[in-house]
PDB file of N, CA and C in Angstrom:
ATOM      1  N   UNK A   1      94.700  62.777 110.209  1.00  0.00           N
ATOM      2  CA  UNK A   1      94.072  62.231 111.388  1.00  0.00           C
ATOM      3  C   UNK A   1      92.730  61.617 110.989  1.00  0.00           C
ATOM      4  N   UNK A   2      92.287  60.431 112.049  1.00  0.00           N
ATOM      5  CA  UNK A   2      91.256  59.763 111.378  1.00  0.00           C
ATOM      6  C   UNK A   2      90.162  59.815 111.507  1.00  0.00           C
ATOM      7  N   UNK A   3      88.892  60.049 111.742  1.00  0.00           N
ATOM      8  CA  UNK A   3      87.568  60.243 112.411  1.00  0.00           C
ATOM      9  C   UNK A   3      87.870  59.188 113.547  1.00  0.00           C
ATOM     10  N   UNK A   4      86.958  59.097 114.701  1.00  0.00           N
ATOM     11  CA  UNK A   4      86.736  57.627 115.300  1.00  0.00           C
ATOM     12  C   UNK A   4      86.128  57.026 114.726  1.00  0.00           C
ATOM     13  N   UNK A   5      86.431  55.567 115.266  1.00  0.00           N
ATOM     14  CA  UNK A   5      85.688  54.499 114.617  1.00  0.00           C
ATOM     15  C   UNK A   5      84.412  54.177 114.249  1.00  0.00           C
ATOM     16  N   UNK A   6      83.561  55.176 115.408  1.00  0.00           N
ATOM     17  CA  UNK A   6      82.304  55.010 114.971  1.00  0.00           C
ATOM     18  C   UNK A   6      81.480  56.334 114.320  1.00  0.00           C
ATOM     19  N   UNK A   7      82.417  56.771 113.477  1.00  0.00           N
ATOM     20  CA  UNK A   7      82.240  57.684 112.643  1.00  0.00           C
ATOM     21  C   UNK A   7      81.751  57.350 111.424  1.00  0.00           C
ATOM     22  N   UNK A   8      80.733  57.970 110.853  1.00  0.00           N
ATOM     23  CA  UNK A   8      80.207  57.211 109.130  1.00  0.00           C
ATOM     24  C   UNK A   8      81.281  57.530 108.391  1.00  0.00           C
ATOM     25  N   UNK A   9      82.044  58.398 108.529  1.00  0.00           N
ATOM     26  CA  UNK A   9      83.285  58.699 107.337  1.00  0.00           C
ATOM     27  C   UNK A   9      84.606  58.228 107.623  1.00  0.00           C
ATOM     28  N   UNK A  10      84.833  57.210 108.967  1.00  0.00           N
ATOM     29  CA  UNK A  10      85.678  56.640 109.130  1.00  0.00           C
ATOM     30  C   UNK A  10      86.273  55.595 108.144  1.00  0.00           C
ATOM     31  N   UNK A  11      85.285  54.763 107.914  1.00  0.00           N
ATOM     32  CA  UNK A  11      85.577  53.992 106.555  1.00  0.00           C
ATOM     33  C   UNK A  11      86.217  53.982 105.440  1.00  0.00           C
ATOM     34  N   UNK A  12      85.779  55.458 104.701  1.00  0.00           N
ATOM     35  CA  UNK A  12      86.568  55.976 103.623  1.00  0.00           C
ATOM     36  C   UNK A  12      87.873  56.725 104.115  1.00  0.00           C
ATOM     37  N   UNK A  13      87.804  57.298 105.158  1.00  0.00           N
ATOM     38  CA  UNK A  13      89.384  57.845 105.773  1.00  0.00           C
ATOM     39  C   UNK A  13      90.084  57.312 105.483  1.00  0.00           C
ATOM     40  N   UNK A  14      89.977  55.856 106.166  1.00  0.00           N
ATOM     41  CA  UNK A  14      90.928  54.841 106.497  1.00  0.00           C
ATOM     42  C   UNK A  14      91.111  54.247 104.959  1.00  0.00           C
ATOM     43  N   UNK A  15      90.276  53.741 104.215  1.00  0.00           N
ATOM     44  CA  UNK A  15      90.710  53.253 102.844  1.00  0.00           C
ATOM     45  C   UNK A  15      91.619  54.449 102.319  1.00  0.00           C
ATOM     46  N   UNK A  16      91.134  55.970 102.014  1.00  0.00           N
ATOM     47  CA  UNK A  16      92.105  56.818 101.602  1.00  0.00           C
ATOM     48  C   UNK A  16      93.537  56.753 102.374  1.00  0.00           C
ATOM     49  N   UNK A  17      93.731  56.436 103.232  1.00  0.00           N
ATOM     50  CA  UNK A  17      95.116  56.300 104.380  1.00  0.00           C
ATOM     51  C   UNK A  17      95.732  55.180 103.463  1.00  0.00           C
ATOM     52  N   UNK A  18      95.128  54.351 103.326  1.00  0.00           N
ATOM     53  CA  UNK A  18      95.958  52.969 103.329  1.00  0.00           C
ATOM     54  C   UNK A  18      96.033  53.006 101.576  1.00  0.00           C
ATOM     55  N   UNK A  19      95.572  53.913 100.782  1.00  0.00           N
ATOM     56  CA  UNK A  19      96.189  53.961  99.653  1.00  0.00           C
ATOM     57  C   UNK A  19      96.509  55.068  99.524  1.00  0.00           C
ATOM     58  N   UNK A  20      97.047  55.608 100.091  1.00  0.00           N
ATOM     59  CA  UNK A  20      97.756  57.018  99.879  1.00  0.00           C
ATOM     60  C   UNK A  20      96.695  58.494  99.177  1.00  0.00           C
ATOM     61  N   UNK A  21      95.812  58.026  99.482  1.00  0.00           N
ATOM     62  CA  UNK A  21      95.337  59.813  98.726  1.00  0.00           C
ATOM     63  C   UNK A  21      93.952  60.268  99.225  1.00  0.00           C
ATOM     64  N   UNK A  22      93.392  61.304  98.913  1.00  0.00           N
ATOM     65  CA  UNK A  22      92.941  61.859  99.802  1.00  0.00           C
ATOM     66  C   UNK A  22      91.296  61.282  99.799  1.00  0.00           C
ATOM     67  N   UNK A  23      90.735  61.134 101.250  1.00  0.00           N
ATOM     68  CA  UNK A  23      89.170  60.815 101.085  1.00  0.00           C
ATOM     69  C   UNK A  23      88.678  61.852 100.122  1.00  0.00           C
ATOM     70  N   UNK A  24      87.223  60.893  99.696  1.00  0.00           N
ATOM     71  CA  UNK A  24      86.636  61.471  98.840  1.00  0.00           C
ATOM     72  C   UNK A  24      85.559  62.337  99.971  1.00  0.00           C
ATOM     73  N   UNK A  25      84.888  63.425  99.133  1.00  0.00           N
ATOM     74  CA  UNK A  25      83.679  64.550 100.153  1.00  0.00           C
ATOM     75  C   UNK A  25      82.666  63.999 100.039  1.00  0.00           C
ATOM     76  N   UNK A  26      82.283  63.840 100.956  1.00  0.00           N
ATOM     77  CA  UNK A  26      80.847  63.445 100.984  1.00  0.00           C
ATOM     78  C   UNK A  26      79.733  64.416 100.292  1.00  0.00           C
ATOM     79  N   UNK A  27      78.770  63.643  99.407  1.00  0.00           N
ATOM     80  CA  UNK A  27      78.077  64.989  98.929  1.00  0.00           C
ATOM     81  C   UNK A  27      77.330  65.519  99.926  1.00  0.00           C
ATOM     82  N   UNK A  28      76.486  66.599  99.534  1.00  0.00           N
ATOM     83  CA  UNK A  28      75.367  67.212 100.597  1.00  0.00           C
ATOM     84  C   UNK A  28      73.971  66.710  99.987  1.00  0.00           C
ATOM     85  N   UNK A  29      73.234  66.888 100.546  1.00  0.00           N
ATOM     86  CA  UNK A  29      72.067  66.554  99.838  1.00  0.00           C
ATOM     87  C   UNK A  29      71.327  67.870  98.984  1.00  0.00           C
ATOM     88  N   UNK A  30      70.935  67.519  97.796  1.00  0.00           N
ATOM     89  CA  UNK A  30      70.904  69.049  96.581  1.00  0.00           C
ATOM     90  C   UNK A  30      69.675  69.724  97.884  1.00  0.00           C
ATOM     91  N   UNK A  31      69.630  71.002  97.139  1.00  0.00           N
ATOM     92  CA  UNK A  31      68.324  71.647  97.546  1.00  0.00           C
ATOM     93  C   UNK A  31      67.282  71.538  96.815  1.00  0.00           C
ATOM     94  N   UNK A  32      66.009  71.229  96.843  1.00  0.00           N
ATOM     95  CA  UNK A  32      64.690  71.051  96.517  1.00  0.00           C
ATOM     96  C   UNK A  32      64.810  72.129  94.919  1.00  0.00           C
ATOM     97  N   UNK A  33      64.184  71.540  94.342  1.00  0.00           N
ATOM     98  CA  UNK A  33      64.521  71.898  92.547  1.00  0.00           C
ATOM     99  C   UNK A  33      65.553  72.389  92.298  1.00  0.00           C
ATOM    100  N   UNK A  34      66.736  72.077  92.827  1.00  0.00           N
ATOM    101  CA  UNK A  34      68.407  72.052  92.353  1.00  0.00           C
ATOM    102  C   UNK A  34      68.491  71.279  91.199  1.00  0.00           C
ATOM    103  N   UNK A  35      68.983  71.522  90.356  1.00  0.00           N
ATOM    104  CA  UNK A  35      69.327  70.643  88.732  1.00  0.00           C
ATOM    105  C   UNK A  35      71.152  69.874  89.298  1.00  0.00           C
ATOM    106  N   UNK A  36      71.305  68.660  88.797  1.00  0.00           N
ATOM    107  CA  UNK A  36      72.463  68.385  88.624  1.00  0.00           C
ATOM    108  C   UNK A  36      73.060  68.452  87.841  1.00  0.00           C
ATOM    109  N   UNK A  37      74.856  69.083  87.719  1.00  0.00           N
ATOM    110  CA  UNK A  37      75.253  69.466  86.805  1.00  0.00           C
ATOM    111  C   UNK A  37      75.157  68.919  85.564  1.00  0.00           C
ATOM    112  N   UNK A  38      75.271  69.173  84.341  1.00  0.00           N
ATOM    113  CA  UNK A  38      74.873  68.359  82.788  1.00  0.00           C
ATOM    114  C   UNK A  38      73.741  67.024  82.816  1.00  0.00           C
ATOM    115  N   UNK A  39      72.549  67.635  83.363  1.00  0.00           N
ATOM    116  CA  UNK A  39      71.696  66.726  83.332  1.00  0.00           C
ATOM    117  C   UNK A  39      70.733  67.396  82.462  1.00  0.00           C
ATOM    118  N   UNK A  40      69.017  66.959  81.920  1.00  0.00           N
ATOM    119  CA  UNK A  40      68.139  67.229  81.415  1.00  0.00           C
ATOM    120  C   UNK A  40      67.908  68.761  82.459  1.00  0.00           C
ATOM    121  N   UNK A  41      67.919  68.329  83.784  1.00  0.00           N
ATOM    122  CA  UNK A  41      67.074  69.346  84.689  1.00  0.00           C
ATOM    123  C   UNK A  41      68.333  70.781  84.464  1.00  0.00           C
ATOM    124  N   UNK A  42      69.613  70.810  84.384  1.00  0.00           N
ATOM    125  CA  UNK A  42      70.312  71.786  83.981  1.00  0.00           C
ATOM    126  C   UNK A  42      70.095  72.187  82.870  1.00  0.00           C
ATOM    127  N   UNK A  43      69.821  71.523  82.146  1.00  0.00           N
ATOM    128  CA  UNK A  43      70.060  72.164  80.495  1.00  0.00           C
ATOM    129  C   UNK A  43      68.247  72.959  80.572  1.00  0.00           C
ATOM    130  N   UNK A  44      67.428  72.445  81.017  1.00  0.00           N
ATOM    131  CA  UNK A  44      66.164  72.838  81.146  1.00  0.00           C
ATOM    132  C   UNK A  44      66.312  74.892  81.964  1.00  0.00           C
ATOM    133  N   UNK A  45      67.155  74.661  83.153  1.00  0.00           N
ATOM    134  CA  UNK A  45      66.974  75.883  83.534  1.00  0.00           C
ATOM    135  C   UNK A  45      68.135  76.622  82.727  1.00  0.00           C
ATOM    136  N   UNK A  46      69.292  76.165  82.003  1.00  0.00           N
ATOM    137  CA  UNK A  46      69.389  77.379  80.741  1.00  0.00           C
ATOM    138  C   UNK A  46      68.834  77.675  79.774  1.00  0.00           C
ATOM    139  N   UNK A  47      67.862  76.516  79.701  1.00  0.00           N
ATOM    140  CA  UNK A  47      66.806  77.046  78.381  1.00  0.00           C
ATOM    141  C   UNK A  47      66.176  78.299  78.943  1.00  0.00           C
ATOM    142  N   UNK A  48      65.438  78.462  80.238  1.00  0.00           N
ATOM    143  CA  UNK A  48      64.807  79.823  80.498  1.00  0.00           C
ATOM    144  C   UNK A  48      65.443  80.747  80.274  1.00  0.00           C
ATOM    145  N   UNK A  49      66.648  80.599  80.316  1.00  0.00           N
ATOM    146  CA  UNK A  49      66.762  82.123  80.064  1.00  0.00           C
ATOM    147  C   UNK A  49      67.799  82.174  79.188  1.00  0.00           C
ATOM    148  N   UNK A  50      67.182  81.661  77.958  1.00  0.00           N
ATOM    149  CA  UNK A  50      67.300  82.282  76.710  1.00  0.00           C
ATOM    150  C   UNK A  50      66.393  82.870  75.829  1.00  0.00           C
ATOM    151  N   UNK A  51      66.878  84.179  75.437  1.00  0.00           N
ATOM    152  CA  UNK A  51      65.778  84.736  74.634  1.00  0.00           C
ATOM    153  C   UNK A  51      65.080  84.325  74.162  1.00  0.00           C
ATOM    154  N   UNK A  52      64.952  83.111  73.207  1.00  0.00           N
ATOM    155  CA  UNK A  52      63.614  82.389  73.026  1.00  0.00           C
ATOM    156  C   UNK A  52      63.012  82.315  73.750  1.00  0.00           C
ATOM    157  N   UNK A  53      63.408  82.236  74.741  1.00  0.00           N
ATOM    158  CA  UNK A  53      61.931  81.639  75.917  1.00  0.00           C
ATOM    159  C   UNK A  53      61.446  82.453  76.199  1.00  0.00           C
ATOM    160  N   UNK A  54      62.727  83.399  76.300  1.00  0.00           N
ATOM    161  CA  UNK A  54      61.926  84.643  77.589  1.00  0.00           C
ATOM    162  C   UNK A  54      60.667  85.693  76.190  1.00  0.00           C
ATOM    163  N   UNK A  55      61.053  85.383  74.733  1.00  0.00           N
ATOM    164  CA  UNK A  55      60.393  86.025  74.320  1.00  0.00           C
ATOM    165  C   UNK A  55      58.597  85.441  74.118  1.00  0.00           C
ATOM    166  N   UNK A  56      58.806  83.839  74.509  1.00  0.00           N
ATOM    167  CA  UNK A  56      57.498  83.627  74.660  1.00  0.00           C
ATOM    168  C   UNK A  56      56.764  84.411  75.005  1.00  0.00           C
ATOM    169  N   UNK A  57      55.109  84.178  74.731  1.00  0.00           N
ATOM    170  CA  UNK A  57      54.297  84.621  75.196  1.00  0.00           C
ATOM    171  C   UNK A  57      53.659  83.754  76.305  1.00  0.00           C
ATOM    172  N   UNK A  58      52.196  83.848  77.320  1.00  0.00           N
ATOM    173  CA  UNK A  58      52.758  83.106  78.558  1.00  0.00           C
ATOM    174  C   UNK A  58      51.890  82.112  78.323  1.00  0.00           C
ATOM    175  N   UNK A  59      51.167  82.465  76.760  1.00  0.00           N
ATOM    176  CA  UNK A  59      50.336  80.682  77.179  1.00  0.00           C
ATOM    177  C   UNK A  59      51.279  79.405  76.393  1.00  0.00           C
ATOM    178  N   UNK A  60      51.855  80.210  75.437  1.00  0.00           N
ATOM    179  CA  UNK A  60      53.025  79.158  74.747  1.00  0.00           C
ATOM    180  C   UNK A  60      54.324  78.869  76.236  1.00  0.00           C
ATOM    181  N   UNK A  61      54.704  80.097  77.160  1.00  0.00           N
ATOM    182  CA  UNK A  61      55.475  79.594  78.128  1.00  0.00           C
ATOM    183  C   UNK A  61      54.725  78.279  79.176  1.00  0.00           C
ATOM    184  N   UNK A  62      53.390  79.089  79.558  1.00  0.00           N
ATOM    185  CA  UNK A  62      52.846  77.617  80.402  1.00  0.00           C
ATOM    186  C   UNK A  62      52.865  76.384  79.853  1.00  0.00           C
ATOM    187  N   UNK A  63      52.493  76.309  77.983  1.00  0.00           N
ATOM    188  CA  UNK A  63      52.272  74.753  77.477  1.00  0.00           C
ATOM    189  C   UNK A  63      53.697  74.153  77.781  1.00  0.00           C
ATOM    190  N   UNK A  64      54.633  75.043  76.778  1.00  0.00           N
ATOM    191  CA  UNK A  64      56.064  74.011  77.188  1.00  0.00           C
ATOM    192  C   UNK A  64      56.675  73.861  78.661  1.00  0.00           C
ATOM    193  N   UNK A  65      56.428  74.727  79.288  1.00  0.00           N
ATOM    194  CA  UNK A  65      56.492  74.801  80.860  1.00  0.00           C
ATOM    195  C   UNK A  65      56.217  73.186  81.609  1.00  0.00           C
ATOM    196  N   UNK A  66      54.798  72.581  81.204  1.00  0.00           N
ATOM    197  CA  UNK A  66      54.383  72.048  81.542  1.00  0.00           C
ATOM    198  C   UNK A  66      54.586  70.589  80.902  1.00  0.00           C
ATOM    199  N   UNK A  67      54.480  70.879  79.113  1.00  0.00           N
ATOM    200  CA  UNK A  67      55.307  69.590  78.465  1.00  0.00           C
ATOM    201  C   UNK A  67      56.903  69.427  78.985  1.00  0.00           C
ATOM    202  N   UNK A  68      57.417  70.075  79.371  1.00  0.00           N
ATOM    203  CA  UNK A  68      58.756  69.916  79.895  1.00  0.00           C
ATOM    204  C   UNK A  68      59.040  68.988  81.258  1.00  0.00           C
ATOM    205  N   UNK A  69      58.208  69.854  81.561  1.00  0.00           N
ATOM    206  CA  UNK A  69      57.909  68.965  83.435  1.00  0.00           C
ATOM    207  C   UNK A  69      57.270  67.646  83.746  1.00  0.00           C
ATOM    208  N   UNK A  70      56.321  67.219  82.645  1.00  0.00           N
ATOM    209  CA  UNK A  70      56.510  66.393  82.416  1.00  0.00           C
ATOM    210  C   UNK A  70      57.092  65.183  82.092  1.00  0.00           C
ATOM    211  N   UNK A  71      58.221  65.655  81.160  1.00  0.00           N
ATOM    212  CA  UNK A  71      59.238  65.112  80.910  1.00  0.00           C
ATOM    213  C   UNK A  71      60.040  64.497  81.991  1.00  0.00           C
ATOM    214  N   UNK A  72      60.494  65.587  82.450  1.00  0.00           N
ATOM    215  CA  UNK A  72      61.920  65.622  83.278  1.00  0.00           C
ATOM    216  C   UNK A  72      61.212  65.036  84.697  1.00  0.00           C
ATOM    217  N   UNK A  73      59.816  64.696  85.205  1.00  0.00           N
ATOM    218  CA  UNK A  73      59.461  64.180  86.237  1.00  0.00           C
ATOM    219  C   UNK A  73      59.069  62.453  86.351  1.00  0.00           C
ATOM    220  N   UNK A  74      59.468  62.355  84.260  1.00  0.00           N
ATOM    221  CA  UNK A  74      58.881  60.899  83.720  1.00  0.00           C
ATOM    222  C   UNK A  74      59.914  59.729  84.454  1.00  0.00           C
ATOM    223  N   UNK A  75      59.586  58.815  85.120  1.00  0.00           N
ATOM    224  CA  UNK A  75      60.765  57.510  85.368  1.00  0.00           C
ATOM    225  C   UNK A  75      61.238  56.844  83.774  1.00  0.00           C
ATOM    226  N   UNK A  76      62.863  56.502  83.843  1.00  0.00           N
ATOM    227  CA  UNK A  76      62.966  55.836  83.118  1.00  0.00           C
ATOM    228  C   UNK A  76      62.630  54.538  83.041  1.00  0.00           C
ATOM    229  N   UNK A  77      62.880  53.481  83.736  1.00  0.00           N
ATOM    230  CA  UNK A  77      62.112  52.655  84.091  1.00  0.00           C
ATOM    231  C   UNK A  77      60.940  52.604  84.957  1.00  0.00           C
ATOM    232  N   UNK A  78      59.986  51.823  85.023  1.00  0.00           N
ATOM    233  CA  UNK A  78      59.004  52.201  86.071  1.00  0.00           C
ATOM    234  C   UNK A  78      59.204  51.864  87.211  1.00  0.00           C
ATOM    235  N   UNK A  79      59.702  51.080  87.340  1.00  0.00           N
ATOM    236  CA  UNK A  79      60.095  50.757  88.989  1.00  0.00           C
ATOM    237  C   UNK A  79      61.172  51.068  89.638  1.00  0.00           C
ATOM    238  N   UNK A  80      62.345  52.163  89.102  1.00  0.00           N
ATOM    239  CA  UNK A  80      63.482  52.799  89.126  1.00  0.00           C
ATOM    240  C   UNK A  80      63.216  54.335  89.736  1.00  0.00           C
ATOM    241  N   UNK A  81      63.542  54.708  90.596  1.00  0.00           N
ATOM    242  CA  UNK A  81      63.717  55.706  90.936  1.00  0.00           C
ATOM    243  C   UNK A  81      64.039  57.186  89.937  1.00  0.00           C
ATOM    244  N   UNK A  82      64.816  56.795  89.216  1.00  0.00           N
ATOM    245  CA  UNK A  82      65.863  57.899  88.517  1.00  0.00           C
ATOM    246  C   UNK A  82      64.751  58.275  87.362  1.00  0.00           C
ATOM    247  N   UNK A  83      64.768  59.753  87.131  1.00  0.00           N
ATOM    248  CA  UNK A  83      63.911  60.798  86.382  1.00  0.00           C
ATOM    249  C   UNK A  83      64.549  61.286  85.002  1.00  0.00           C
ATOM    250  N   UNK A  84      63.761  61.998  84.147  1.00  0.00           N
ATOM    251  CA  UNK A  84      64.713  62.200  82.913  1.00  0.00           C
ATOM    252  C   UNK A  84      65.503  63.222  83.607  1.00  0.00           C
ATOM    253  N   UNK A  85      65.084  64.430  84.083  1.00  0.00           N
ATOM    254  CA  UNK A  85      66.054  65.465  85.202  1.00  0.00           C
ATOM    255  C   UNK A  85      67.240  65.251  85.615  1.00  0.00           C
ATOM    256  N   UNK A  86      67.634  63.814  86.224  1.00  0.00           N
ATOM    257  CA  UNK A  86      69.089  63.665  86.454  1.00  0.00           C
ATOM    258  C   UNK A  86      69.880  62.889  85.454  1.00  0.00           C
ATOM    259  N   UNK A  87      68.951  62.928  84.142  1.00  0.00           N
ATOM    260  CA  UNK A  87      69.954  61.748  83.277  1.00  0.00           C
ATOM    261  C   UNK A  87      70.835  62.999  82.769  1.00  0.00           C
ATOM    262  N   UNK A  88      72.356  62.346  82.952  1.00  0.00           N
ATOM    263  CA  UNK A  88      73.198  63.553  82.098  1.00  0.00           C
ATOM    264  C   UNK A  88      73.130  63.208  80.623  1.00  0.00           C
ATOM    265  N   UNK A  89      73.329  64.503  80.146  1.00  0.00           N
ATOM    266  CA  UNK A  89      73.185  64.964  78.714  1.00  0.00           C
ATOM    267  C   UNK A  89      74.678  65.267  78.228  1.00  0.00           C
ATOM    268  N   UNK A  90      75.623  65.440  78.465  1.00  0.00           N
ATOM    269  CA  UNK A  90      76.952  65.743  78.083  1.00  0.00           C
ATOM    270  C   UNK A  90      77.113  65.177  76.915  1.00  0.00           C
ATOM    271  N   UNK A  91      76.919  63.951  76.356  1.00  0.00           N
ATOM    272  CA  UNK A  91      77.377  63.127  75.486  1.00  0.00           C
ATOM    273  C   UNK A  91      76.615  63.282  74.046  1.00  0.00           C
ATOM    274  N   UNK A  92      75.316  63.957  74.451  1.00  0.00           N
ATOM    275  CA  UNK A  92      74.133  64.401  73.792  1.00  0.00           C
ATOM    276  C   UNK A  92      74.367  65.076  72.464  1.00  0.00           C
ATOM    277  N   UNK A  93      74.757  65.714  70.877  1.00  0.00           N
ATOM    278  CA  UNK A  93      74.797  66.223  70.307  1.00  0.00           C
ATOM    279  C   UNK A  93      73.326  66.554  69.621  1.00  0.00           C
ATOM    280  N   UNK A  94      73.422  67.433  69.044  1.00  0.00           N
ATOM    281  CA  UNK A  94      72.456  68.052  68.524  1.00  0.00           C
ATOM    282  C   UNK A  94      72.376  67.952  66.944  1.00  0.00           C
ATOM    283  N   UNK A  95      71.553  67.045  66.337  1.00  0.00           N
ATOM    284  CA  UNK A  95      71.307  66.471  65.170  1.00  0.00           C
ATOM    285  C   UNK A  95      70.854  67.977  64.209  1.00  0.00           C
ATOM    286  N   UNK A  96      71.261  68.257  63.102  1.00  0.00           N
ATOM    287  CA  UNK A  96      70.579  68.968  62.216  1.00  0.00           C
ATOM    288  C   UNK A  96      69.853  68.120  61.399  1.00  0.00           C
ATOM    289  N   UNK A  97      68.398  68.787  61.032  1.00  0.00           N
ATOM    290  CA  UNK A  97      67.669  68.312  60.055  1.00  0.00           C
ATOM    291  C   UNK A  97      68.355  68.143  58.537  1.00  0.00           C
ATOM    292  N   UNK A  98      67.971  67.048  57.682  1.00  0.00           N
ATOM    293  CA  UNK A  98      68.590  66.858  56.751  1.00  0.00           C
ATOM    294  C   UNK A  98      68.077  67.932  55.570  1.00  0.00           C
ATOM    295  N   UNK A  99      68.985  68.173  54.659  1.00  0.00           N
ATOM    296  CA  UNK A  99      68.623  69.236  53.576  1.00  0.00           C
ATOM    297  C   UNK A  99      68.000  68.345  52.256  1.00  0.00           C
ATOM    298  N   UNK A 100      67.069  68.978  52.246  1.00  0.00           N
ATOM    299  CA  UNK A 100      66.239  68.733  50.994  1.00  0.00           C
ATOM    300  C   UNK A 100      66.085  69.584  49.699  1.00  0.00           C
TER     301      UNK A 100
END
C-alpha cells in the first residue's frame, strides 16, 4: 500500500512499486556525537577503549584527545561541509614501517 500523495515518502514507494522491490528506509537523523559506521569518527571511539589509551596518563590522554578532535572536526575542502569524522576508512590499510 502506498503513502498518499502528499506524503514525502510517497515518491520512493511508488518508484519501489513500479520496479518491483522494496522502498528504501529513510535514515533518522544520527544523535549528537554519534560516529558513522567505518568512518574516522568510529574508528576514533574504538581507539578509547583500547588498552593503550586507557593506559594513558591524562595529560598525554587530553593532548591526543584534543590533536584528534581536531582532526576529525577539520573540513576537507573548505567550503564543503563534510569532516574527516565521516570520511569512511574501510579501504584504509595500515602501512608497516620499512625494516632497516
Amino acid at each position: 500500500m502506498l503513502p498518499p500523495p502528499d506524503d514525502p515518502a510517497f515518491e520512493e514507494a511508488y518508484a519501489a512499486a513500479v520496479e518491483g522491490r522494496a522502498p528504501k528506509k529513510e535514515k533518522g537523523l544520527p544523535l549528537p556525537g554519534a560516529a558513522l559506521l567505518k568512518t574516522f569518527g568510529a574508528a576514533y571511539r574504538l581507539l578509547k577503549q583500547t588498552g593503550k589509551w586507557i593506559a594513558f596518563d591524562a595529560a598525554t590522554e587530553a593532548k591526543n584527545t584534543h590533536l584528534i578532535e581536531v582532526f576529525l572536526t577539520s573540513r576537507i575542502v573548505p567550503d564543503h561541509p563534510l569532516v574527516w569524522r565521516d570520511v569512511e576508512v574501510r579501504h584504509m590499510r595500515r602501512a608497516l614501517p620499512p625494516l632497516s
